[in-house]
N, C-alpha and C. Protein backbone atom coordinates (compact mmCIF):
# COMPACT_ATOMS: atom_id res chain seq x y z
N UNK A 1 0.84 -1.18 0.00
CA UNK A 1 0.00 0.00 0.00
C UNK A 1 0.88 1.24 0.00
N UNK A 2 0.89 1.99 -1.19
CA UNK A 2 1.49 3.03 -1.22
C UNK A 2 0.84 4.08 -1.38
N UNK A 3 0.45 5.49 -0.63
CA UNK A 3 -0.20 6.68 -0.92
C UNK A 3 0.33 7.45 -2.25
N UNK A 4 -0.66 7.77 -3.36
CA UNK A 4 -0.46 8.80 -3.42
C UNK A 4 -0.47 10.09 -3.73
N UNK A 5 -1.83 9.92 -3.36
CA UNK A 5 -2.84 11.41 -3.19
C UNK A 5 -3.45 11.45 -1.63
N UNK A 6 -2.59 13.02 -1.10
CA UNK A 6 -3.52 12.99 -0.57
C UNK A 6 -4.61 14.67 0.09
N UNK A 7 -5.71 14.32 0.26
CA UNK A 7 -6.74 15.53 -0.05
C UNK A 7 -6.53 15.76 1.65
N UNK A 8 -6.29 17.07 2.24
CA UNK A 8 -6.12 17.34 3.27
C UNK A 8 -7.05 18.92 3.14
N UNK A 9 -8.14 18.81 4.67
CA UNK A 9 -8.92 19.67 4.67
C UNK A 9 -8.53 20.86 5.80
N UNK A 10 -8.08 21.69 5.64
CA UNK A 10 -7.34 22.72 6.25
C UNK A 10 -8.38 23.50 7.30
N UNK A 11 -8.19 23.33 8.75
CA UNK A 11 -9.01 24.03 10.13
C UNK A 11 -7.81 24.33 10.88
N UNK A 12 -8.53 25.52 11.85
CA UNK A 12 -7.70 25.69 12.84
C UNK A 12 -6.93 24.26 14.04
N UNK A 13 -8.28 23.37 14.14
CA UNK A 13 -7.71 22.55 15.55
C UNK A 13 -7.72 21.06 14.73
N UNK A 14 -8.97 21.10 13.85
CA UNK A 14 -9.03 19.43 13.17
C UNK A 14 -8.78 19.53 12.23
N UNK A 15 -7.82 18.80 11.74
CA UNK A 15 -7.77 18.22 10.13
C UNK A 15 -8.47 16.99 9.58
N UNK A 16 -8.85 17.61 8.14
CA UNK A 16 -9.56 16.12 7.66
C UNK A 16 -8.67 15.72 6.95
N UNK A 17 -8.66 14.07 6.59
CA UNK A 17 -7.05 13.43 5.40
C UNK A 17 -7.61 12.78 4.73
N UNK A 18 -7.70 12.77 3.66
CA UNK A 18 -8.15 11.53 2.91
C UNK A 18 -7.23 11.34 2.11
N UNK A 19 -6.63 9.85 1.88
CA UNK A 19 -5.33 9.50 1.24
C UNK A 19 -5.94 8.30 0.51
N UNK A 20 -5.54 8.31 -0.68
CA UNK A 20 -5.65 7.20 -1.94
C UNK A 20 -4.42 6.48 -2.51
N UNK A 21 -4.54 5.25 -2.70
CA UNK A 21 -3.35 4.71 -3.71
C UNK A 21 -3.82 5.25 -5.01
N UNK A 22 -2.54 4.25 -5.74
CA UNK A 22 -2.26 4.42 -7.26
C UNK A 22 -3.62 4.24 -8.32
N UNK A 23 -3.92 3.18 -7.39
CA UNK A 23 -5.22 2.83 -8.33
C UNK A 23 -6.57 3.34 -7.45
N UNK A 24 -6.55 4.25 -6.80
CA UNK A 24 -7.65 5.03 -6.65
C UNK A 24 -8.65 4.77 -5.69
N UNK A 25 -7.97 3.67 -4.73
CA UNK A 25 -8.91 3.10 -3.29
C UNK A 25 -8.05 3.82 -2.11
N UNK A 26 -9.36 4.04 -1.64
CA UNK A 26 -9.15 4.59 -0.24
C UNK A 26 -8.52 3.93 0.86
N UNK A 27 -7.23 5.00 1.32
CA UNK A 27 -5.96 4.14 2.23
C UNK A 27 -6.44 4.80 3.06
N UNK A 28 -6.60 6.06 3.46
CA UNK A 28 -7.05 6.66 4.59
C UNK A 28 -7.78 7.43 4.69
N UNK A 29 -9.00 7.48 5.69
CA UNK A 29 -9.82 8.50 5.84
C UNK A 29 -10.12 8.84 7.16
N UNK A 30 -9.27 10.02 8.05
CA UNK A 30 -9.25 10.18 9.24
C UNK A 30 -9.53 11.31 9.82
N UNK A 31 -9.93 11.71 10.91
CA UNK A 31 -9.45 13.34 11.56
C UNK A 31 -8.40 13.60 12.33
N UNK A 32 -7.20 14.68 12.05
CA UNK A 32 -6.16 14.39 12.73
C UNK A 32 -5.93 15.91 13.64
N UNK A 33 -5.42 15.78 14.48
CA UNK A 33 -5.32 16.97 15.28
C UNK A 33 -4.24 17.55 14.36
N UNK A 34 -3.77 19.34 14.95
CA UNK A 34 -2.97 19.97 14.44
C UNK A 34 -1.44 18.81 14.48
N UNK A 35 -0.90 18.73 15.72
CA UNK A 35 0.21 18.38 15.89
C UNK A 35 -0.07 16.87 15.19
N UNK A 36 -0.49 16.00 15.00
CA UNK A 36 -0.39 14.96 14.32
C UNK A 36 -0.53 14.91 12.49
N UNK A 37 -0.52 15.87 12.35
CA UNK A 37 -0.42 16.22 10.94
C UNK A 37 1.05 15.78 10.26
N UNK A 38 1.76 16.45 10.76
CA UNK A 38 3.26 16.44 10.23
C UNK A 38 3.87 14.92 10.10
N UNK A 39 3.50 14.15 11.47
CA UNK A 39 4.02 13.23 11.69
C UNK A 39 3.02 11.90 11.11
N UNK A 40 2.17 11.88 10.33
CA UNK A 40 1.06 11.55 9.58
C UNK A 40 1.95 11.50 7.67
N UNK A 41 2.08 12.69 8.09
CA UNK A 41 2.64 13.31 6.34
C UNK A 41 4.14 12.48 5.92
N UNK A 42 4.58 12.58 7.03
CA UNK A 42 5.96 12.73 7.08
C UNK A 42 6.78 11.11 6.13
N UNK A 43 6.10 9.53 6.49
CA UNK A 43 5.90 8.45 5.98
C UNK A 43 5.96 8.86 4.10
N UNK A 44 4.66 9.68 4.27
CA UNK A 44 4.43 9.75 2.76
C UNK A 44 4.88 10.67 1.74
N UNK A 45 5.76 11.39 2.43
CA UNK A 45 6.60 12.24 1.83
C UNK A 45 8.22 12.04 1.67
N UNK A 46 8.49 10.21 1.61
CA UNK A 46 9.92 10.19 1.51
C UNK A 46 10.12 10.17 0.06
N UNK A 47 9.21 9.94 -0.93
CA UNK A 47 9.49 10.06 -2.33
C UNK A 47 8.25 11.14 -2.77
N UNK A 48 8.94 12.49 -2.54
CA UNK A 48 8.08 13.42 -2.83
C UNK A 48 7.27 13.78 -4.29
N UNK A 49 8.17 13.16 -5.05
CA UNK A 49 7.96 13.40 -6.79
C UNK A 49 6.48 12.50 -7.10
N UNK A 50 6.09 11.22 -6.37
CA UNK A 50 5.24 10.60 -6.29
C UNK A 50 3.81 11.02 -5.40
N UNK A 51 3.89 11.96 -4.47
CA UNK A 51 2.79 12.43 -3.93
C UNK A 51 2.11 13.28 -4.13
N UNK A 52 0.90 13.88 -4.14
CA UNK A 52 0.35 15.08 -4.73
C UNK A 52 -0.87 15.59 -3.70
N UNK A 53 -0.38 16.76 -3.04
CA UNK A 53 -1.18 16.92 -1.74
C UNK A 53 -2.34 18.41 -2.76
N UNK A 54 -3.17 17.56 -2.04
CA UNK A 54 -4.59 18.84 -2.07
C UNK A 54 -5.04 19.88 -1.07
N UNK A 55 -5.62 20.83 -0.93
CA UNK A 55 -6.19 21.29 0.03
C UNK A 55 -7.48 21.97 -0.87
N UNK A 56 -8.49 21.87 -0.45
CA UNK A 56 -9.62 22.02 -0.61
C UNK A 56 -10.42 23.48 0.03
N UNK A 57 -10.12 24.69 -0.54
CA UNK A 57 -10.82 25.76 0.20
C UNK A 57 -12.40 25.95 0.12
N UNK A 58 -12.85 26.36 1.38
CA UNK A 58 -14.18 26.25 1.38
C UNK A 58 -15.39 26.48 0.89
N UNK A 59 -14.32 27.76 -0.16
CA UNK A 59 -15.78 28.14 -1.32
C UNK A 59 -16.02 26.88 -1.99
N UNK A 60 -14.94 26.15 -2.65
CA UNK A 60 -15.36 25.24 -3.66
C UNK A 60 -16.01 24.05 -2.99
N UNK A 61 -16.15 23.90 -1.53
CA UNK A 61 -17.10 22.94 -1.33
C UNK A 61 -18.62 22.96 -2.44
N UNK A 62 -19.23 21.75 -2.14
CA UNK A 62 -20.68 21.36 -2.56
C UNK A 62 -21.92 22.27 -1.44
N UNK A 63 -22.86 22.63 -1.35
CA UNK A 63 -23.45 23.23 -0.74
C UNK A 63 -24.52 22.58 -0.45
């Protein structure tokens, strides 16, 4: 199981993660506090050229 997308939802205290493999199934879908972010990321960022991080601002949510 290798990540490598992953959609991270940007708050002050909670983060949302949603992380996908290659072929497009869901590896993770969690809420992570501030400080557990980094150390969350950190695994999936040893081959950076392969990952592709999102952040999702709130206008473009669905309503």
């Amino acid at each position: 199981m290798q990540i490598t997308t992953v959609g991270l939802d940007l708050a002050k205290r909670i983060f949302q993660v949603h992380a996908v493999d290659a072929s497009g199934d869901v590896v993770v879908r969690k809420a992570l506090r501030r400080s557990q972010v980094l150390p969350f990321l950190r695994p999936c960022c040893a081959e950076p050229q392969d990952l592709s991080l999102l952040s999702i601002p709130v206008s473009c949510r669905p309503v």
